[in-house]
PDB file of N, CA and C in Angstrom:
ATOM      1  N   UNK A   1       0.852  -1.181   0.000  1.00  0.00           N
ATOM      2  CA  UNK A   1       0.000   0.000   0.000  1.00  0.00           C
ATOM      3  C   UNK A   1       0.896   1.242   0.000  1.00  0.00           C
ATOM      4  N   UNK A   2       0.637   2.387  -0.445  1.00  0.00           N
ATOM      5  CA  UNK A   2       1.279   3.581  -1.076  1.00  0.00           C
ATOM      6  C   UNK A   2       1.274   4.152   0.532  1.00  0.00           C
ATOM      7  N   UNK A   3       2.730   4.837   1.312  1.00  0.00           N
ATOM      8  CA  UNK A   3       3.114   4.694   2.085  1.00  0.00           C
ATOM      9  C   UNK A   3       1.821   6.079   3.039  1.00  0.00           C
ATOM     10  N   UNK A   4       1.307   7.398   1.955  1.00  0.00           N
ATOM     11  CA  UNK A   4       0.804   8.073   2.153  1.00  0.00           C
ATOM     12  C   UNK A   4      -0.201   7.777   2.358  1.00  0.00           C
ATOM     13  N   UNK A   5      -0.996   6.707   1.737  1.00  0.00           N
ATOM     14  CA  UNK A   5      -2.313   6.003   1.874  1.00  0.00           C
ATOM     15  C   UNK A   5      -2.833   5.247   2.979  1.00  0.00           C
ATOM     16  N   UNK A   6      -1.292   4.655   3.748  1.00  0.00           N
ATOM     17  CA  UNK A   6      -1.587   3.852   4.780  1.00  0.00           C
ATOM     18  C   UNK A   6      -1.631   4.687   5.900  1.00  0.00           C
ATOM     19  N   UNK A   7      -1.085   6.006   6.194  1.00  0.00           N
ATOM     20  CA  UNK A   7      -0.704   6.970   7.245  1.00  0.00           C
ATOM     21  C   UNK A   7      -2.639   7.582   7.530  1.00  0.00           C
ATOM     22  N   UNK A   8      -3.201   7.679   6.034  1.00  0.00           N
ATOM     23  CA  UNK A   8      -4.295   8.590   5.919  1.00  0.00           C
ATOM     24  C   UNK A   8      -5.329   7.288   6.816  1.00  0.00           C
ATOM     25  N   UNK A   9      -5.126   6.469   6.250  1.00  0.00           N
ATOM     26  CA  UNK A   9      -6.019   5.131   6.441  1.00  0.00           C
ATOM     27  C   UNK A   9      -5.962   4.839   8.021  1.00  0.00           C
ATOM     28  N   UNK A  10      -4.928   4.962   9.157  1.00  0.00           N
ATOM     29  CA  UNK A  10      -4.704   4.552  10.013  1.00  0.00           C
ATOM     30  C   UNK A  10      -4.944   6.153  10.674  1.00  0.00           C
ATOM     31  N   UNK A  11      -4.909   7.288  10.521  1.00  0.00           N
ATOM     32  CA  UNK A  11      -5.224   8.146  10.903  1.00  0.00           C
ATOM     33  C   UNK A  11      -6.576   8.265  10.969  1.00  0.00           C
ATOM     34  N   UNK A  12      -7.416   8.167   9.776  1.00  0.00           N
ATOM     35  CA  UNK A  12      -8.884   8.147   9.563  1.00  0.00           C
ATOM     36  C   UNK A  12      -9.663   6.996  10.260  1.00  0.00           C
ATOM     37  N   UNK A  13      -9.101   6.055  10.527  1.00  0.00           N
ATOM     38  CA  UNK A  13      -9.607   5.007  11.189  1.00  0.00           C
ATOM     39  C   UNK A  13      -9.380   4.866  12.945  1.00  0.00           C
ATOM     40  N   UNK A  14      -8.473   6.023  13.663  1.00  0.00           N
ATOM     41  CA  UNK A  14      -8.313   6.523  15.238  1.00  0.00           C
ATOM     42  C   UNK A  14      -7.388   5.459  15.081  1.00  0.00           C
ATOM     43  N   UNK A  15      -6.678   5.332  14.770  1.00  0.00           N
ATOM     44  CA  UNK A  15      -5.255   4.276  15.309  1.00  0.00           C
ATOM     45  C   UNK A  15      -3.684   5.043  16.021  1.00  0.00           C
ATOM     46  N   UNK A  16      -4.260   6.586  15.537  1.00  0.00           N
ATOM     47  CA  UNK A  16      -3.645   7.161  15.306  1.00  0.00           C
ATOM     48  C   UNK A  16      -3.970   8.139  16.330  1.00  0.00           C
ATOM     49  N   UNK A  17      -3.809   8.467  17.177  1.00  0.00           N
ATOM     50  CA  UNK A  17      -4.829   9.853  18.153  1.00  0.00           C
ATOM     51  C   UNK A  17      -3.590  10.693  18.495  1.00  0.00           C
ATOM     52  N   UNK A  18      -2.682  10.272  19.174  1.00  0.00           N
ATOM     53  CA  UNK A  18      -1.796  11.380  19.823  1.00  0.00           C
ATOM     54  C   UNK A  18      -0.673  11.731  18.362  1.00  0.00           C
ATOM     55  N   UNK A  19      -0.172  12.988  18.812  1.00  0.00           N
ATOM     56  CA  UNK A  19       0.778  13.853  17.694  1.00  0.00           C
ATOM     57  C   UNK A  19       2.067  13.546  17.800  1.00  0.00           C
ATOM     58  N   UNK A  20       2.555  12.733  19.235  1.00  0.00           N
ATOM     59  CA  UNK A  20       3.797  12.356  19.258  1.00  0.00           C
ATOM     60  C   UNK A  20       3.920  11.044  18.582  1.00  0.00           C
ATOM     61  N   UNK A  21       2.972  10.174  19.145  1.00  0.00           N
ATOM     62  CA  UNK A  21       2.450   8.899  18.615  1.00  0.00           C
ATOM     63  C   UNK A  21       2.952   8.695  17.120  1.00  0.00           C
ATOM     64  N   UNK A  22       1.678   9.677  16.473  1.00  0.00           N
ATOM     65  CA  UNK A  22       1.753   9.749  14.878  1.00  0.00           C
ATOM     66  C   UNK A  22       3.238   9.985  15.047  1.00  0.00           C
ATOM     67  N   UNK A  23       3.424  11.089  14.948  1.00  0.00           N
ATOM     68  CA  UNK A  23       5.184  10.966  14.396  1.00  0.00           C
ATOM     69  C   UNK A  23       6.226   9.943  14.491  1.00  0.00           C
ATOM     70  N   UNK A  24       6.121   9.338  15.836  1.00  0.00           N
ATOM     71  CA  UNK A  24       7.196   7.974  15.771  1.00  0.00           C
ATOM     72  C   UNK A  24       6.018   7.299  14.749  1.00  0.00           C
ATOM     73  N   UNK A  25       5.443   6.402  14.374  1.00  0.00           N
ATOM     74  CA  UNK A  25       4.616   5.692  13.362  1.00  0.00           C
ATOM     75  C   UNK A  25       5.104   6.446  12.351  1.00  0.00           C
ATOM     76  N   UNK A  26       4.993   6.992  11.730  1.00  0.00           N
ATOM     77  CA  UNK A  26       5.134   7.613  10.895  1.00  0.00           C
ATOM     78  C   UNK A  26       6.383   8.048  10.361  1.00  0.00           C
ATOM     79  N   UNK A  27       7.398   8.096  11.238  1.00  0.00           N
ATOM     80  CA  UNK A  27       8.865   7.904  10.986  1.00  0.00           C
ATOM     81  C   UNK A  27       9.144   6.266  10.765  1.00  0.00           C
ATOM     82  N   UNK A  28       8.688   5.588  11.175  1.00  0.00           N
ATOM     83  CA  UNK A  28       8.929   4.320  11.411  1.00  0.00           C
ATOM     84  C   UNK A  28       8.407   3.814  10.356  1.00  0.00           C
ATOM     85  N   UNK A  29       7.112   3.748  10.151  1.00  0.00           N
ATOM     86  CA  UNK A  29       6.285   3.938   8.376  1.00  0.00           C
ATOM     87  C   UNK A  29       7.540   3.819   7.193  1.00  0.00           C
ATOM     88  N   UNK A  30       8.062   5.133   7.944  1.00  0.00           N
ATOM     89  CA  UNK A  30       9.125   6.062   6.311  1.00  0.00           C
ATOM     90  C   UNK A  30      10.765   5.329   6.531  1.00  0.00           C
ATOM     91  N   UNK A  31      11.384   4.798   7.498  1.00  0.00           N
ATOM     92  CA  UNK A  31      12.330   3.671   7.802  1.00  0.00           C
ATOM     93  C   UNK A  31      12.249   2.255   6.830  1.00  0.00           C
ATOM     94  N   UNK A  32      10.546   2.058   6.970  1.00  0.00           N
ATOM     95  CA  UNK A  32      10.594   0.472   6.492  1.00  0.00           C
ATOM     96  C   UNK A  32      10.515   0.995   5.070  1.00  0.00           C
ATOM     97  N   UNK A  33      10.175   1.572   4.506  1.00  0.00           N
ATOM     98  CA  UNK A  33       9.773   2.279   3.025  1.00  0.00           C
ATOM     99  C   UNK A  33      10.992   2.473   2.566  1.00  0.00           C
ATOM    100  N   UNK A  34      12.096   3.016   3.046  1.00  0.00           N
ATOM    101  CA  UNK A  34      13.163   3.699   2.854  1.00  0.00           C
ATOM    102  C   UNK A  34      14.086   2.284   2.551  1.00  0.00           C
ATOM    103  N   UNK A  35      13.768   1.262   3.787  1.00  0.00           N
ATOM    104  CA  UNK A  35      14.922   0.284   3.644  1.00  0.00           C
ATOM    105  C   UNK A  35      14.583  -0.620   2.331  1.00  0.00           C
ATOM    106  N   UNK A  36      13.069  -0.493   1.907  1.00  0.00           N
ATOM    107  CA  UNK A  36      12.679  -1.636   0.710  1.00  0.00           C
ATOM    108  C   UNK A  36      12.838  -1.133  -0.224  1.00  0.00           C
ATOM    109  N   UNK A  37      13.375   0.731  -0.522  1.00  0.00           N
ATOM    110  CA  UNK A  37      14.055   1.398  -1.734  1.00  0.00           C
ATOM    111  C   UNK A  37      15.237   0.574  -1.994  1.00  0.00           C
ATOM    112  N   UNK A  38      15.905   0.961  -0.854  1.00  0.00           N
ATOM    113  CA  UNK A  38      17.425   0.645  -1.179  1.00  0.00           C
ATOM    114  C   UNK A  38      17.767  -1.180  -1.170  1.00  0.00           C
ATOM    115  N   UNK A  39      16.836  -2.068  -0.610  1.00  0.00           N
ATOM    116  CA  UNK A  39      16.976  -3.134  -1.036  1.00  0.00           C
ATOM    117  C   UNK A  39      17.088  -3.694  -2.674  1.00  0.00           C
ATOM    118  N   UNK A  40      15.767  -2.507  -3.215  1.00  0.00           N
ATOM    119  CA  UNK A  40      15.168  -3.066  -4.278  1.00  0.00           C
ATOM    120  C   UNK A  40      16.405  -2.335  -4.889  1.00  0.00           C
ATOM    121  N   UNK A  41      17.097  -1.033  -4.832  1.00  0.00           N
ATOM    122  CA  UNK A  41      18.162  -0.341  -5.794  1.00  0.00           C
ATOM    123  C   UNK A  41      19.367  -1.497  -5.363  1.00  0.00           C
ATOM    124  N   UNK A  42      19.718  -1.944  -4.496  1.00  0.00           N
ATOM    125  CA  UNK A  42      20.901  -3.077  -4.234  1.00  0.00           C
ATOM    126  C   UNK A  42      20.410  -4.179  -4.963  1.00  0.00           C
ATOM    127  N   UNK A  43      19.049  -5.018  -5.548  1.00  0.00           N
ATOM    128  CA  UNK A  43      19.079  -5.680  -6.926  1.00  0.00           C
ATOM    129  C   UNK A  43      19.071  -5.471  -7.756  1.00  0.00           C
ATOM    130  N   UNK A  44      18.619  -4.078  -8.248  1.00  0.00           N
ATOM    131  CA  UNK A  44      18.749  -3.805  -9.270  1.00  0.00           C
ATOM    132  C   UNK A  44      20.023  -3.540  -9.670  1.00  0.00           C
ATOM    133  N   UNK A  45      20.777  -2.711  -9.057  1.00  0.00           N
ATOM    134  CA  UNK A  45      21.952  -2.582  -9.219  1.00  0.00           C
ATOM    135  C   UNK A  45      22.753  -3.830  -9.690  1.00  0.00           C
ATOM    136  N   UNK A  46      23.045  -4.553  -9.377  1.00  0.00           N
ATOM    137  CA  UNK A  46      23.683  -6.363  -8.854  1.00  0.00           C
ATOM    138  C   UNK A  46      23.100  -7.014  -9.816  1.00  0.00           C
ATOM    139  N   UNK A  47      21.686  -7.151 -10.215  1.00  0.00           N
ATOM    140  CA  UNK A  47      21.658  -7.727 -11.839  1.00  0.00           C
ATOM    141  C   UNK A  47      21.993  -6.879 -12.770  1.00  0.00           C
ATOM    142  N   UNK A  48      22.147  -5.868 -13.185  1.00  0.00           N
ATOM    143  CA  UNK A  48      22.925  -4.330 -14.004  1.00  0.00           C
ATOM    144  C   UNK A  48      24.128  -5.234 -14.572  1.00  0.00           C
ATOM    145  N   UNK A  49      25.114  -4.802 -12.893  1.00  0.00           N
ATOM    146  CA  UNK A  49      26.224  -5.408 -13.210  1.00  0.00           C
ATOM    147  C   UNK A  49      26.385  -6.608 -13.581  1.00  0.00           C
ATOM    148  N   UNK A  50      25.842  -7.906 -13.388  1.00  0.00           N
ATOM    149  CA  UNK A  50      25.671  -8.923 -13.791  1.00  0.00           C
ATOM    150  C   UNK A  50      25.749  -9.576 -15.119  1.00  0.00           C
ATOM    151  N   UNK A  51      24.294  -8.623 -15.588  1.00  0.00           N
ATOM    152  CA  UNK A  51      23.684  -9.033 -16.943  1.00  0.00           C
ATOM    153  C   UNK A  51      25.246  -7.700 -17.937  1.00  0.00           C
ATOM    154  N   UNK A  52      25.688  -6.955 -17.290  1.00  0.00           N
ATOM    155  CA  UNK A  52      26.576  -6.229 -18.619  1.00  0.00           C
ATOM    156  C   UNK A  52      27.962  -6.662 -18.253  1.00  0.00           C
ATOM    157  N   UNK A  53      27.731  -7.740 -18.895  1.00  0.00           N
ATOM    158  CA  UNK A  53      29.700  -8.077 -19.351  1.00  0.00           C
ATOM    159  C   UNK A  53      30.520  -7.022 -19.969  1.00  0.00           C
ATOM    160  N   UNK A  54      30.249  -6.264 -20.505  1.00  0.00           N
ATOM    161  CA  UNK A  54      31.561  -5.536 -21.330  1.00  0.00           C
ATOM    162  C   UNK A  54      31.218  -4.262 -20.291  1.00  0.00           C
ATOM    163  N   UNK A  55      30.696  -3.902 -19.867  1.00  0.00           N
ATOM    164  CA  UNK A  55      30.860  -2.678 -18.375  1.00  0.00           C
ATOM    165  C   UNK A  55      31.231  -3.568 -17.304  1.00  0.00           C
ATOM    166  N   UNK A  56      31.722  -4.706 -16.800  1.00  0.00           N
ATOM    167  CA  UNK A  56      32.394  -5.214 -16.055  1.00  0.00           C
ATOM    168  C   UNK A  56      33.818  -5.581 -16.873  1.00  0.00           C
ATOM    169  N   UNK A  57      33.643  -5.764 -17.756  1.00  0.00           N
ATOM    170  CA  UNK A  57      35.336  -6.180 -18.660  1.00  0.00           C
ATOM    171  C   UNK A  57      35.685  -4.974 -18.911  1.00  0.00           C
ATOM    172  N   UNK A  58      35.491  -3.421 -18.728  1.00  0.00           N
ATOM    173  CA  UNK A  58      35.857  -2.212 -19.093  1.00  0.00           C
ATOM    174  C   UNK A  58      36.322  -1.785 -17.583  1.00  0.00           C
ATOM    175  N   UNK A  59      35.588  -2.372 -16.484  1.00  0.00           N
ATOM    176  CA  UNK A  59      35.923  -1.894 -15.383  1.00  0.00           C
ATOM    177  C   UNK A  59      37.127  -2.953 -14.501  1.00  0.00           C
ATOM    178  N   UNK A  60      37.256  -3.907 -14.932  1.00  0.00           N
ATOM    179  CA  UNK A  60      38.088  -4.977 -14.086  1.00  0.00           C
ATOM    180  C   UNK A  60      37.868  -5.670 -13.524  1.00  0.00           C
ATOM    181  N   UNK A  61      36.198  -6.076 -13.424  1.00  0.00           N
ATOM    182  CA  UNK A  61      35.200  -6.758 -12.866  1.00  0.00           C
ATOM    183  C   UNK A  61      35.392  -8.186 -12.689  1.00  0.00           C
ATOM    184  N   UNK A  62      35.781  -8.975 -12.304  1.00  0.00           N
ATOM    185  CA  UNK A  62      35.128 -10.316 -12.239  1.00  0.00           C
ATOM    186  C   UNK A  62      34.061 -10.843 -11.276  1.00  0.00           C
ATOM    187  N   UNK A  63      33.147 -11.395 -11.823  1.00  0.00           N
ATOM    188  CA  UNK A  63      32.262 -11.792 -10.623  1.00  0.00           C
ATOM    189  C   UNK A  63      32.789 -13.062  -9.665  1.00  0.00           C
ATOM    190  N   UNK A  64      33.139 -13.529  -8.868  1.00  0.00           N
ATOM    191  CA  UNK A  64      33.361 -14.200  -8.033  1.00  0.00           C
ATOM    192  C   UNK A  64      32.706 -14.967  -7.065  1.00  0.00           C
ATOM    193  N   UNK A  65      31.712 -14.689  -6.395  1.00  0.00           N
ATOM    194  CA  UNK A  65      30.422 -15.500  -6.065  1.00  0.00           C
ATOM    195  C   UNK A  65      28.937 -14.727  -7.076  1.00  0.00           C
ATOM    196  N   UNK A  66      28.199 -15.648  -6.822  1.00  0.00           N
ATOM    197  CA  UNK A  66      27.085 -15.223  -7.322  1.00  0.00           C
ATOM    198  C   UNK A  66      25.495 -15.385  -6.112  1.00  0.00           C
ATOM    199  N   UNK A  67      24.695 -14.462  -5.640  1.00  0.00           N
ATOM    200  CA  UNK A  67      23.493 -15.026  -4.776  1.00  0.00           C
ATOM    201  C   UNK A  67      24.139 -14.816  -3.760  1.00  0.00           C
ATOM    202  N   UNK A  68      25.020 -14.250  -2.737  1.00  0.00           N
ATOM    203  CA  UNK A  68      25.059 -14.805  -1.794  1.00  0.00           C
ATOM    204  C   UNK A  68      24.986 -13.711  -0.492  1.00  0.00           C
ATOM    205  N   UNK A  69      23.972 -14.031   0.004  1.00  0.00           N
ATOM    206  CA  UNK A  69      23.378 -13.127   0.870  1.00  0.00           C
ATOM    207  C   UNK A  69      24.512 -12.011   1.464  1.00  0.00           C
ATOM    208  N   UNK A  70      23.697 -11.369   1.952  1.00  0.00           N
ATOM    209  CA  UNK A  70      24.601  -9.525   2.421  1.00  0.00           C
ATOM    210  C   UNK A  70      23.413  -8.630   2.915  1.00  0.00           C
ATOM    211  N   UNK A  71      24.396  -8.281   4.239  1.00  0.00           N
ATOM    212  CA  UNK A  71      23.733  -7.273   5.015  1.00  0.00           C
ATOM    213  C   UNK A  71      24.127  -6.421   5.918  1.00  0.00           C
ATOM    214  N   UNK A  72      23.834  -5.285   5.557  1.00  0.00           N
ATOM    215  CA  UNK A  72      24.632  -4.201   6.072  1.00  0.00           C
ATOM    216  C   UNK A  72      23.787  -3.329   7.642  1.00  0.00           C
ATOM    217  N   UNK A  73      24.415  -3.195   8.237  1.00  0.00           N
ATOM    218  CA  UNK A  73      23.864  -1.716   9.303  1.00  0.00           C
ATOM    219  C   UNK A  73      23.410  -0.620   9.070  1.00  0.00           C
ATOM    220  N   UNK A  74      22.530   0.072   8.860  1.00  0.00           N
ATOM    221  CA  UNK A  74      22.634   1.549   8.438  1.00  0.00           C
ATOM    222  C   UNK A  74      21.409   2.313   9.250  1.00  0.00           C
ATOM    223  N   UNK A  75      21.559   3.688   9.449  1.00  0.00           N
ATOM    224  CA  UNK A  75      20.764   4.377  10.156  1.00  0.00           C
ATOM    225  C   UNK A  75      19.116   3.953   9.600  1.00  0.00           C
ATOM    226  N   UNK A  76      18.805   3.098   8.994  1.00  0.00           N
ATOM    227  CA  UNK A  76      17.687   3.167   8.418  1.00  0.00           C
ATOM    228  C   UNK A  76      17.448   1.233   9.382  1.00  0.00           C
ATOM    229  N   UNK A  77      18.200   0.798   9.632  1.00  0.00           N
ATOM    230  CA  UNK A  77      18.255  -0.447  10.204  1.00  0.00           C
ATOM    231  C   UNK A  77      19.155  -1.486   9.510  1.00  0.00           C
ATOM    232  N   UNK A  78      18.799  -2.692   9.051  1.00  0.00           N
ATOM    233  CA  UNK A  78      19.279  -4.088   8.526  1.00  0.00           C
ATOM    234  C   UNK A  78      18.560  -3.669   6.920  1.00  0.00           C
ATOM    235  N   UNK A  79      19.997  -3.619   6.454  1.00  0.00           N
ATOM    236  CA  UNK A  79      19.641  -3.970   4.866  1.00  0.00           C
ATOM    237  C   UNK A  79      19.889  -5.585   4.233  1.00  0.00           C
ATOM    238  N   UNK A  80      19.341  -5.667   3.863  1.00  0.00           N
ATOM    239  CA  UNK A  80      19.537  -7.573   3.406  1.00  0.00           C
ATOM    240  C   UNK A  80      19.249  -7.553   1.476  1.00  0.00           C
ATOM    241  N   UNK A  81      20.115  -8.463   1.143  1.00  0.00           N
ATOM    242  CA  UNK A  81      20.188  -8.202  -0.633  1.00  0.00           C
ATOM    243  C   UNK A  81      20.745  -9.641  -0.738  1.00  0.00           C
ATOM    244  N   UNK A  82      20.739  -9.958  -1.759  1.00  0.00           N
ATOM    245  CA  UNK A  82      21.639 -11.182  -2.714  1.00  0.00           C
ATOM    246  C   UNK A  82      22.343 -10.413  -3.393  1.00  0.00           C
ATOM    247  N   UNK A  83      23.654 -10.952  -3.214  1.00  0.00           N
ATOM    248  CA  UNK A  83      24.580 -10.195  -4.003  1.00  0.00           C
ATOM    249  C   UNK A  83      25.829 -10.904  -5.119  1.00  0.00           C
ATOM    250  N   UNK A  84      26.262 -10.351  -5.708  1.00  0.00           N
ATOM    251  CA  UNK A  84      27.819 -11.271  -6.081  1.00  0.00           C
ATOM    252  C   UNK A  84      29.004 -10.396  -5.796  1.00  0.00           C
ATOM    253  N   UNK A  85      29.987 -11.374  -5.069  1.00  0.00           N
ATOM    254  CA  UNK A  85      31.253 -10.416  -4.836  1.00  0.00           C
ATOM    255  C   UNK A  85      31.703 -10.519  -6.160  1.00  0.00           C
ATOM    256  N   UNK A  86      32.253  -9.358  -6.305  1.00  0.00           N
ATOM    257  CA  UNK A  86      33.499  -9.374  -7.612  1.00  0.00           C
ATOM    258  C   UNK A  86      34.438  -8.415  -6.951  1.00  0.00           C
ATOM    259  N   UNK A  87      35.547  -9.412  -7.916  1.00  0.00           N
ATOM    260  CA  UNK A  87      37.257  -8.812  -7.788  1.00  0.00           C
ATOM    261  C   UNK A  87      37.277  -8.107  -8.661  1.00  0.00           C
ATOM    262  N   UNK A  88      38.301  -7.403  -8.343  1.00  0.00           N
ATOM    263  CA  UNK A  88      39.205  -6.214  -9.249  1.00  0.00           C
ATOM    264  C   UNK A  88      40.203  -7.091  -9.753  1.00  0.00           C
ATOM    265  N   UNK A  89      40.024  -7.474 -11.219  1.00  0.00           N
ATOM    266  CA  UNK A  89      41.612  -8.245 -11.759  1.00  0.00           C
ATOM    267  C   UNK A  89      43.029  -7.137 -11.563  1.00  0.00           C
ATOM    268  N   UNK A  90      42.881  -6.700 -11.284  1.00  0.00           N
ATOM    269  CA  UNK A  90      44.096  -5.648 -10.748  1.00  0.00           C
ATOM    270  C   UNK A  90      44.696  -6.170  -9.915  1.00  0.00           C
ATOM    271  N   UNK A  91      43.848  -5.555  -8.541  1.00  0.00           N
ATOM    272  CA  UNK A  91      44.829  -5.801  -7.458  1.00  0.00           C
ATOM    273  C   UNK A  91      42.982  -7.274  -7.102  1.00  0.00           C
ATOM    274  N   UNK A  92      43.917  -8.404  -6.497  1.00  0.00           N
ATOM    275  CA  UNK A  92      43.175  -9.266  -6.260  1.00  0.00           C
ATOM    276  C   UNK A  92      42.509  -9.025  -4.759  1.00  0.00           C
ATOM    277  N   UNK A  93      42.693  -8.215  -3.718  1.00  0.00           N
ATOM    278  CA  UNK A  93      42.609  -8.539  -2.810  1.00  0.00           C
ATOM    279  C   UNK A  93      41.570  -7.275  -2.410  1.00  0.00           C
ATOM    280  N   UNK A  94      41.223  -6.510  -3.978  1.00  0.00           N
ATOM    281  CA  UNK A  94      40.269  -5.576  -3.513  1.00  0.00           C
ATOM    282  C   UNK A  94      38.567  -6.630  -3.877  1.00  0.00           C
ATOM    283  N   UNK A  95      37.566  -6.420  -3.279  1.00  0.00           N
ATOM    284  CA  UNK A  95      36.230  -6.653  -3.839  1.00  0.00           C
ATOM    285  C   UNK A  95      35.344  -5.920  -3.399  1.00  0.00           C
ATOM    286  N   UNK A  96      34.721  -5.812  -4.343  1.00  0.00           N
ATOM    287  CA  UNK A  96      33.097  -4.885  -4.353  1.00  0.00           C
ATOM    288  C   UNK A  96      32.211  -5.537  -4.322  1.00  0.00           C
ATOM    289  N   UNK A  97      31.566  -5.810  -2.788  1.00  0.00           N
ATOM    290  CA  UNK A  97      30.018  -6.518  -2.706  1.00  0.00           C
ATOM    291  C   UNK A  97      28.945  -5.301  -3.015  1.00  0.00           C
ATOM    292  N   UNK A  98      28.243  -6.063  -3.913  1.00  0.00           N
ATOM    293  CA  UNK A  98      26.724  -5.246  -4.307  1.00  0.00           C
ATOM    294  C   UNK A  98      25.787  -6.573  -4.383  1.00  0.00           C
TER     295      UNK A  98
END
């Protein structure tokens, strides 16, 4: 449900009464919203790189695992993604999880 729709819906329906209340809900609302952006931009991203071989062979890319879970800390909470590590054929000991 559209994140504005559910705030109106739970407001209009008294779930919602106090002004401090609403605001933590409502921050908290915009946390879980926020973290299923950046989940969904961390797959999208990660099949990108995936599916374009010659923008990974231009960059030094090798993929190295493929799927394998990742999750980070961030002020927004637990981010969780499938990812593939890839190396830098350069220097071997650098990798970029996405």
């Amino acid at each position: 449900m559209d994140l504005g729709r559910k705030i109106i819906k739970r407001t209009e329906n008294g779930e919602i009464q106090d002004l401090d209340l609403m605001a933590k809900d409502i921050a908290e609302d915009c946390r879980i919203s926020a973290r299923a952006m950046v989940e969904a931009t961390l797959k999208y991203l990660n099949e990108s790189i995936r599916k374009d071989k010659n923008e990974r062979k231009q960059r030094g890319l090798v993929i190295k695992e493929k799927d394998r879970p990742r999750e980070i800390y961030t002020e927004l909470g637990r981010i969780r993604w499938r990812g593939c590590g890839q190396g830098d054929r350069v220097e071997i000991n650098k990798f970029r999880f996405t």
